[in-house]
Structures are given as structure tokens and as C-alpha cells.
C-alpha atoms as a PDB file:
ATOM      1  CA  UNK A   1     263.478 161.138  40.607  1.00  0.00           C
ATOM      2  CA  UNK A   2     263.418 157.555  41.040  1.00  0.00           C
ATOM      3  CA  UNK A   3     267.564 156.257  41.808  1.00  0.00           C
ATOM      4  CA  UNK A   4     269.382 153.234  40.291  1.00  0.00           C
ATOM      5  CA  UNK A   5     268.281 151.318  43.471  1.00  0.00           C
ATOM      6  CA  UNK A   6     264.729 151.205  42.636  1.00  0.00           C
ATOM      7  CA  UNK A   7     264.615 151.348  39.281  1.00  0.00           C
ATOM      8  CA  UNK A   8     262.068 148.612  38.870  1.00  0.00           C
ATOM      9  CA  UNK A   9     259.276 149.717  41.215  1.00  0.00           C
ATOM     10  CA  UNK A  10     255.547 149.211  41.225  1.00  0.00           C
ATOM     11  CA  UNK A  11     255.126 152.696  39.421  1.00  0.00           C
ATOM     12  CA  UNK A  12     257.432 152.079  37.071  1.00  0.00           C
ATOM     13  CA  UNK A  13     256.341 148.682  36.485  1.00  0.00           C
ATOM     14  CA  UNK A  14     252.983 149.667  35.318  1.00  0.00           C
ATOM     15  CA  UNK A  15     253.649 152.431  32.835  1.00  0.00           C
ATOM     16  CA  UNK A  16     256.253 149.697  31.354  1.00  0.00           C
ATOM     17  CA  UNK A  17     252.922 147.492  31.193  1.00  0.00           C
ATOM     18  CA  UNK A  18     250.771 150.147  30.038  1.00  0.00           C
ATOM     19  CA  UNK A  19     253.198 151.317  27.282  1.00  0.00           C
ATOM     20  CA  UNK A  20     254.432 148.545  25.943  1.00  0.00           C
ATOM     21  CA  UNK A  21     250.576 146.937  26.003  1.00  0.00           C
ATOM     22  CA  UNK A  22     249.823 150.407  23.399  1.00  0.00           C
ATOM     23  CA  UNK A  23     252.773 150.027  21.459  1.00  0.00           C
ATOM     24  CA  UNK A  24     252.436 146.737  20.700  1.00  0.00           C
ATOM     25  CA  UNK A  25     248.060 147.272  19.793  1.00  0.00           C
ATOM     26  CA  UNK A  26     249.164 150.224  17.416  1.00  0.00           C
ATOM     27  CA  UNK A  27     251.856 147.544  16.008  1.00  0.00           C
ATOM     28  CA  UNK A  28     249.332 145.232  15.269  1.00  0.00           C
ATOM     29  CA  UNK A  29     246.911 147.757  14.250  1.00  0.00           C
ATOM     30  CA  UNK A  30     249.459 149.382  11.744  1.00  0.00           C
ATOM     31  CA  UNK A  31     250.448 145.743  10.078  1.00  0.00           C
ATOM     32  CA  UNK A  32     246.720 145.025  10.167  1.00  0.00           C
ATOM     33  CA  UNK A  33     246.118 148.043   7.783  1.00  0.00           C
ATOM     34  CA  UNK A  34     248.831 148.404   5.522  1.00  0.00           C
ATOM     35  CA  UNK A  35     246.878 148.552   2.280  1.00  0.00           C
ATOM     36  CA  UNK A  36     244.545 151.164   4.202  1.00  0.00           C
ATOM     37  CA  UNK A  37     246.709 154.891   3.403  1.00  0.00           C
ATOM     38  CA  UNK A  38     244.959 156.803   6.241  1.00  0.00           C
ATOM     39  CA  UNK A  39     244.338 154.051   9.100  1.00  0.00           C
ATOM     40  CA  UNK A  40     247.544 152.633   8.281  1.00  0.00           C
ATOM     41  CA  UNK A  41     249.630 156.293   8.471  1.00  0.00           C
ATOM     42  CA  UNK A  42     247.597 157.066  11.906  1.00  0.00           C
ATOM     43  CA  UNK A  43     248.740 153.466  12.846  1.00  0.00           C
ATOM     44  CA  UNK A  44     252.191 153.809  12.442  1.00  0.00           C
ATOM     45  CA  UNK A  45     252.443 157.479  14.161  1.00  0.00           C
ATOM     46  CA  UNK A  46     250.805 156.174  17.135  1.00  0.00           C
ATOM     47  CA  UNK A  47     253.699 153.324  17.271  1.00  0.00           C
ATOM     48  CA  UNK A  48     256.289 155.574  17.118  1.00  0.00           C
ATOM     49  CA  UNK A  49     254.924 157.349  19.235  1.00  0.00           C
ATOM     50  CA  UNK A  50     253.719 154.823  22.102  1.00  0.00           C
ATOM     51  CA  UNK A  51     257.280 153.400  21.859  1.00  0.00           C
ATOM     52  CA  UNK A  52     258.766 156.389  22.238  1.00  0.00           C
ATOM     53  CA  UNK A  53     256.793 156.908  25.760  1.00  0.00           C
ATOM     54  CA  UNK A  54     258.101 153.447  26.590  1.00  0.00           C
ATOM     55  CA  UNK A  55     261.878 153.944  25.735  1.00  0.00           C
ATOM     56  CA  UNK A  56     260.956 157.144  28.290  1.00  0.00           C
ATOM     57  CA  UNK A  57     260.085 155.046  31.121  1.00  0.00           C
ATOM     58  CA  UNK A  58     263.276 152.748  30.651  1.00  0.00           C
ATOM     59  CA  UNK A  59     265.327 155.227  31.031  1.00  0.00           C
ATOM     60  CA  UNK A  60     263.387 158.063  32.687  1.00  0.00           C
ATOM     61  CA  UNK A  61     264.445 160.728  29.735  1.00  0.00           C
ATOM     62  CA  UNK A  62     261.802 163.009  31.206  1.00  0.00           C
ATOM     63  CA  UNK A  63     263.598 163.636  34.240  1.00  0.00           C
ATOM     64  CA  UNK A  64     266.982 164.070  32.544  1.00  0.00           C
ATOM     65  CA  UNK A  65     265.073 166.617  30.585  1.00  0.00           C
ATOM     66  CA  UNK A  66     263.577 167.911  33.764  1.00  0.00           C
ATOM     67  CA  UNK A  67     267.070 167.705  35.421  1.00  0.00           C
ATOM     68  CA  UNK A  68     268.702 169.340  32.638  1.00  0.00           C
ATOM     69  CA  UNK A  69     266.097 172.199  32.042  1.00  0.00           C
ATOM     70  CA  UNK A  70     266.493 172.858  36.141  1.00  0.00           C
ATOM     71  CA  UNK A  71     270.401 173.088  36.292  1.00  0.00           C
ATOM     72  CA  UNK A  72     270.251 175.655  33.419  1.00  0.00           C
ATOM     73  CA  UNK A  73     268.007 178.055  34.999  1.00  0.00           C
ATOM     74  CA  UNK A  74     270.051 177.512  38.173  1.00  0.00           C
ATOM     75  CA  UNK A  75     273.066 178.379  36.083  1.00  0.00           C
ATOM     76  CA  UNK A  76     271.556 181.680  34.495  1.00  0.00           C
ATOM     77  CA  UNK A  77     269.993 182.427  38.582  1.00  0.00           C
ATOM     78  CA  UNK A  78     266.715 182.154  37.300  1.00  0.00           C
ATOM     79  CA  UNK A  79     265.770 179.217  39.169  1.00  0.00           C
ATOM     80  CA  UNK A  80     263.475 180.514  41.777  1.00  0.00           C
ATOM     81  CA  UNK A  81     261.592 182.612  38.991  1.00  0.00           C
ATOM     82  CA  UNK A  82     260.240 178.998  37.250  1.00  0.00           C
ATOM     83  CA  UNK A  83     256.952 179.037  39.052  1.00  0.00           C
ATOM     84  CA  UNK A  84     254.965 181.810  36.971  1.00  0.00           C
ATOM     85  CA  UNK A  85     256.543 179.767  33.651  1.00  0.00           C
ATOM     86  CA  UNK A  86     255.580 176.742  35.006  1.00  0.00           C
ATOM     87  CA  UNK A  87     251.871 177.291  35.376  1.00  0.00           C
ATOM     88  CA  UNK A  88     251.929 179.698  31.912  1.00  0.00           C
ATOM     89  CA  UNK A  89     253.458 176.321  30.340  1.00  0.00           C
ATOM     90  CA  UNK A  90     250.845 173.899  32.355  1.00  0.00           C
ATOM     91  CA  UNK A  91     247.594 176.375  31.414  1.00  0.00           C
ATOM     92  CA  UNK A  92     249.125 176.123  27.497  1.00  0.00           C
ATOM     93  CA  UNK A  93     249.482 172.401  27.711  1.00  0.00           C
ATOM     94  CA  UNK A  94     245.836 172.478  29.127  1.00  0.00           C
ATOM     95  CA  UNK A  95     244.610 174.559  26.424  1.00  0.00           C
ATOM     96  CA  UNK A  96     246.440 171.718  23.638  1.00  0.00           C
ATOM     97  CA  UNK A  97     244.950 169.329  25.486  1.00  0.00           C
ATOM     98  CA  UNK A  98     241.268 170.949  25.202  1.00  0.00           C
ATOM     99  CA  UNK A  99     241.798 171.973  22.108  1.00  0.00           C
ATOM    100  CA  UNK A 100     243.173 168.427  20.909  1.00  0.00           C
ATOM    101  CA  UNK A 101     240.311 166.237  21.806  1.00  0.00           C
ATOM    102  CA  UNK A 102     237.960 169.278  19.817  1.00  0.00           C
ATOM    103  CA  UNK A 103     239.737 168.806  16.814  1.00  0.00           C
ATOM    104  CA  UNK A 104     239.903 164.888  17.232  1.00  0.00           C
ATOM    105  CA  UNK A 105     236.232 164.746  17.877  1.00  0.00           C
ATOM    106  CA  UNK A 106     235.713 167.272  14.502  1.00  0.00           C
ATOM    107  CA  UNK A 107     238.228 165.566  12.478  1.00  0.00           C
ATOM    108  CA  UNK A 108     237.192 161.609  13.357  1.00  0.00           C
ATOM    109  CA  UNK A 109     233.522 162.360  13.662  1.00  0.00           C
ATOM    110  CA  UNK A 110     232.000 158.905  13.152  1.00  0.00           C
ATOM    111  CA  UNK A 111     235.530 157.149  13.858  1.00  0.00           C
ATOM    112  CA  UNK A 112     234.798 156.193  17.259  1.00  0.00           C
ATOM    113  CA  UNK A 113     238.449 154.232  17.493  1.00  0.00           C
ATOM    114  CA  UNK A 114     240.312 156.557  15.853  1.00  0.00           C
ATOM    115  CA  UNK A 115     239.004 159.524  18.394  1.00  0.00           C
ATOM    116  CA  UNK A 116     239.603 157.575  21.273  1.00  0.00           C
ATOM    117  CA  UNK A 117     243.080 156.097  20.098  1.00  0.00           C
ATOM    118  CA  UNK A 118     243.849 160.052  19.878  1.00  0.00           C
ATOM    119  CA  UNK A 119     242.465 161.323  22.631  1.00  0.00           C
ATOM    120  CA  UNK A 120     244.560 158.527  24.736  1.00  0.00           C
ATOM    121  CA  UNK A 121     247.632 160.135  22.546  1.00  0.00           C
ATOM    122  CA  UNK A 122     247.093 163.041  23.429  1.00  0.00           C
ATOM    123  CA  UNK A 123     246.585 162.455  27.321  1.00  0.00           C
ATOM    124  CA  UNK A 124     249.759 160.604  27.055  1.00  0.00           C
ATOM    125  CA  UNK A 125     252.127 163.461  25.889  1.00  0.00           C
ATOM    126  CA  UNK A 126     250.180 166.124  27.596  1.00  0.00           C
ATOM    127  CA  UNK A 127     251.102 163.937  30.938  1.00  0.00           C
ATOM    128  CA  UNK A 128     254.063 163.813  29.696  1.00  0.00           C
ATOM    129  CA  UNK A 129     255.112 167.094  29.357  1.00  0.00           C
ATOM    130  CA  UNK A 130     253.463 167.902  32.370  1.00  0.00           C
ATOM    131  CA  UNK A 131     256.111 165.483  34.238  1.00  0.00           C
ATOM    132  CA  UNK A 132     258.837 167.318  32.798  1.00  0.00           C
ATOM    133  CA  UNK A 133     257.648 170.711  33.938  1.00  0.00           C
ATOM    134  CA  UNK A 134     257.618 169.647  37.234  1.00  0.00           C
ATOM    135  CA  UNK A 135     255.425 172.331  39.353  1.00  0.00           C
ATOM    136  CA  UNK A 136     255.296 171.025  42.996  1.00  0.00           C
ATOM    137  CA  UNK A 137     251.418 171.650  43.346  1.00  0.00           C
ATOM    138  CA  UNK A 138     250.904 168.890  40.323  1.00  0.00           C
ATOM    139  CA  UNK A 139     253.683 166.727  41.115  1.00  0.00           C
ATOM    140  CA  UNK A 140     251.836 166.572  45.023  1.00  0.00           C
ATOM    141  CA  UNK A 141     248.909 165.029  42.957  1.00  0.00           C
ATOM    142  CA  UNK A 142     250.695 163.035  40.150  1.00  0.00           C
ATOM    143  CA  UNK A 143     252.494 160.981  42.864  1.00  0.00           C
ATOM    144  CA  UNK A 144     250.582 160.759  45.425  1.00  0.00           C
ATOM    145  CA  UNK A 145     250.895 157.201  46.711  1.00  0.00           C
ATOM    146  CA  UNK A 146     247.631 154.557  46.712  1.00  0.00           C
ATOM    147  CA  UNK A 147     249.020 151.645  47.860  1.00  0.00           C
ATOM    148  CA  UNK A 148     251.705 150.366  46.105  1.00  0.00           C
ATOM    149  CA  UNK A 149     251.227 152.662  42.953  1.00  0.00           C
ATOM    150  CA  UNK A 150     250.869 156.563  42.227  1.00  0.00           C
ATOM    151  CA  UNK A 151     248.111 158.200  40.667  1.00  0.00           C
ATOM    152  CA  UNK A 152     250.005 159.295  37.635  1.00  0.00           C
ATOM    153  CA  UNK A 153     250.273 155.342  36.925  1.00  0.00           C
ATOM    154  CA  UNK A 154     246.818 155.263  37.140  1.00  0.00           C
ATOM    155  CA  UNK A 155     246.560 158.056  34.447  1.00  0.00           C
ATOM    156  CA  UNK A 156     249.116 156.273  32.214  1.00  0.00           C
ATOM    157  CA  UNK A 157     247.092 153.359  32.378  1.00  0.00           C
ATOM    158  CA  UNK A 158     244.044 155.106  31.078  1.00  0.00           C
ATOM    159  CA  UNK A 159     245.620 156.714  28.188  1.00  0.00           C
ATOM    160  CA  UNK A 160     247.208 153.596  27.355  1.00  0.00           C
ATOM    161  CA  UNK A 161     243.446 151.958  27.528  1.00  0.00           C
ATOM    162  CA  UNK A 162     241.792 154.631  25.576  1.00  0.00           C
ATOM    163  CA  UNK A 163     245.004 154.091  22.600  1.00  0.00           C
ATOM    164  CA  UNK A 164     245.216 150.471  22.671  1.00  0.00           C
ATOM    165  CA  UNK A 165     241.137 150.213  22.709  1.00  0.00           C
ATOM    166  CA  UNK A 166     240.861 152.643  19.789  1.00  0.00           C
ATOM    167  CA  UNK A 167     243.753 151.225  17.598  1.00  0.00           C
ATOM    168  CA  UNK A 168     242.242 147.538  18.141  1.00  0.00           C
ATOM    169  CA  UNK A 169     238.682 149.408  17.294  1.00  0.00           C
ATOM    170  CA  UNK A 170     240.986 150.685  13.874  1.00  0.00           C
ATOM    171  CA  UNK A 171     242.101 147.029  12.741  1.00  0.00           C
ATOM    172  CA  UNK A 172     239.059 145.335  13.336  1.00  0.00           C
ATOM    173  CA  UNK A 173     237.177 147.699  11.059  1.00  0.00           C
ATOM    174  CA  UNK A 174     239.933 148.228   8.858  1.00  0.00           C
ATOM    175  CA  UNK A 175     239.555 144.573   8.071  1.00  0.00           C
ATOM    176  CA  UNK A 176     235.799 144.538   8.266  1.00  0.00           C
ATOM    177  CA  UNK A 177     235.860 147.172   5.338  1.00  0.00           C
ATOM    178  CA  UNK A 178     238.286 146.999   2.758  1.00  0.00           C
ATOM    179  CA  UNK A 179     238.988 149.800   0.084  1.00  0.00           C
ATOM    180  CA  UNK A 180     239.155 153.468   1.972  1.00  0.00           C
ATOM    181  CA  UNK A 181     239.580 153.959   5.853  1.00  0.00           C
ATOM    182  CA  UNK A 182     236.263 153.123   7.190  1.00  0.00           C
ATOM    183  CA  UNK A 183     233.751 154.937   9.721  1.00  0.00           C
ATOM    184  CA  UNK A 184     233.538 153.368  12.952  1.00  0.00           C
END
């Protein structure tokens, strides 16, 4: 857990970046579209979403989640039985994620933008959710330190890419196209 005294570090720095870089494309992309129903609601989501993820790394409200699930199973004993949970919760949030990207690739077929806006979604709260369940094998690889970053910034950074890219992708066909949401 990262302490008041280094709030601001190079980690931290770039999943502000990276967040607040999507947020603000899926803005844009979701004023771009108003008068489109579908790009527009898929727009808006993602912004709520994205900013969501950046009020997160403000003020770190996955580990106060973590923290608080952790003192609770200390509380009830139970603490030292979390590994078998923890990898039944990490193979589920595996299985989303597979089954996620299926069902994006199905669903936005010849929306190239729109699948890659939600497959960058849905790397995003998968990683998320992944921080808050905390198993120490996974954590050894989400922050493992190259240079002055970890590798989970690195993944935030992609799934910000892959959101902000698609959601641009969105707009500019969007206004390419009017009338009905366009294929990419």
C-alpha cells in the first residue's frame, strides 16, 4: 500500500496519466455523439466508468477495499484460509475476462473501435479487481519494479490505449456517418 509520504510516485503518476488521458477521449467521444443513441450511451458508460478508475487512483479506494476485506476475515479468523478464495476469485475474473472480449468481438463485429474501446474496459476492471484481491503470487508480478515504474502501470497504460484509441475510433466515425451508429 503506497503511504501518505509517497503518494505521488512514478506508478502512481502514470495510471493518473493513463486514466485521466481515457476519461477525458470517452468525454469527447460521448459529446461528439450525442445525437447517435447507441455510440453515444457506450460513450457515456465508458466515462463514468474511466473516471471512476481515476477517482481510484487518487485516493487508492482499492486498497481500502483490499484493507477492509482483509481486517474482516482477520476478525471472523479466517484470514489464513483466503488463498484457495483468492485464486477461485482470480480463475472467475479470468473466465469474465475471456468471456468479455468473446462477447465484445460477437456483439461489435465490424466495430473495430467500439471492440477495442471494450476490450481496454474490460482489462481495466478485470486489473482492477485483481488489485483488490491481492494474492501474493500476482501481486509479485503486478509490481514488480522496471525502473522507475511497475508492470501493472504498464498494463494500465495499455488498457487505457486500447479505450482511448477505440472511443476516438467511435467519434470520428460517428461524425463521418450520421443517422444510426456506424460500422467501423
Amino acid at each position: 500500500m503506497i503511504t501518505s509520504g509517497e503518494w505521488l510516485n512514478s506508478t502512481r503518476a502514470m495510471g493518473l496519466a493513463a486514466y485521466g488521458t481515457a476519461a477525458t477521449c470517452c468525454a469527447i467521444t460521448w459529446i461528439r455523439t450525442k445525437a447517435r443513441h447507441g455510440a453515444s450511451q457506450l460513450a457515456a458508460a465508458f466515462t463514468f466508468i474511466e473516471s471512476a478508475l481515476l477517482l481510484d487512483m487518487v485516493f487508492n479506494l482499492r486498497w481500502k477495499l483490499h484493507q477492509f476485506l482483509m481486517d474482516f476475515a482477520m476478525q471472523k479468523h479466517e484470514y489464513d484460509l483466503r488463498r484457495l478464495p483468492q485464486v477461485i476469485v482470480l480463475t472467475l475474473l479470468g473466465g469474465l475476462l475471456l468471456f468479455g472480449l468473446l462477447a465484445a468481438r460477437r456483439l461489435f463485429r465490424d466495430r473495430v473501435g467500439a471492440r477495442l474501446a471494450v476490450s481496454g474496459i474490460l482489462l481495466s476492471v478485470i486489473l482492477w479487481c485483481v488489485e483488490v484481491v491481492s494474492l501474493h503470487a500476482v501481486d509479485h508480478i503486478l509490481y514488480y519494479s522496471i525502473g522507475h515504474w511497475m508492470v501493472v502501470s504498464a498494463l494500465w497504460i495499455l488498457a487505457c490505449l486500447m479505450t482511448s484509441i477505440g472511443m476516438l475510433m467511435v467519434s470520428a466515425v460517428a461524425e463521418k456517418t450520421p443517422g444510426l451508429m456506424a460500422r467501423e
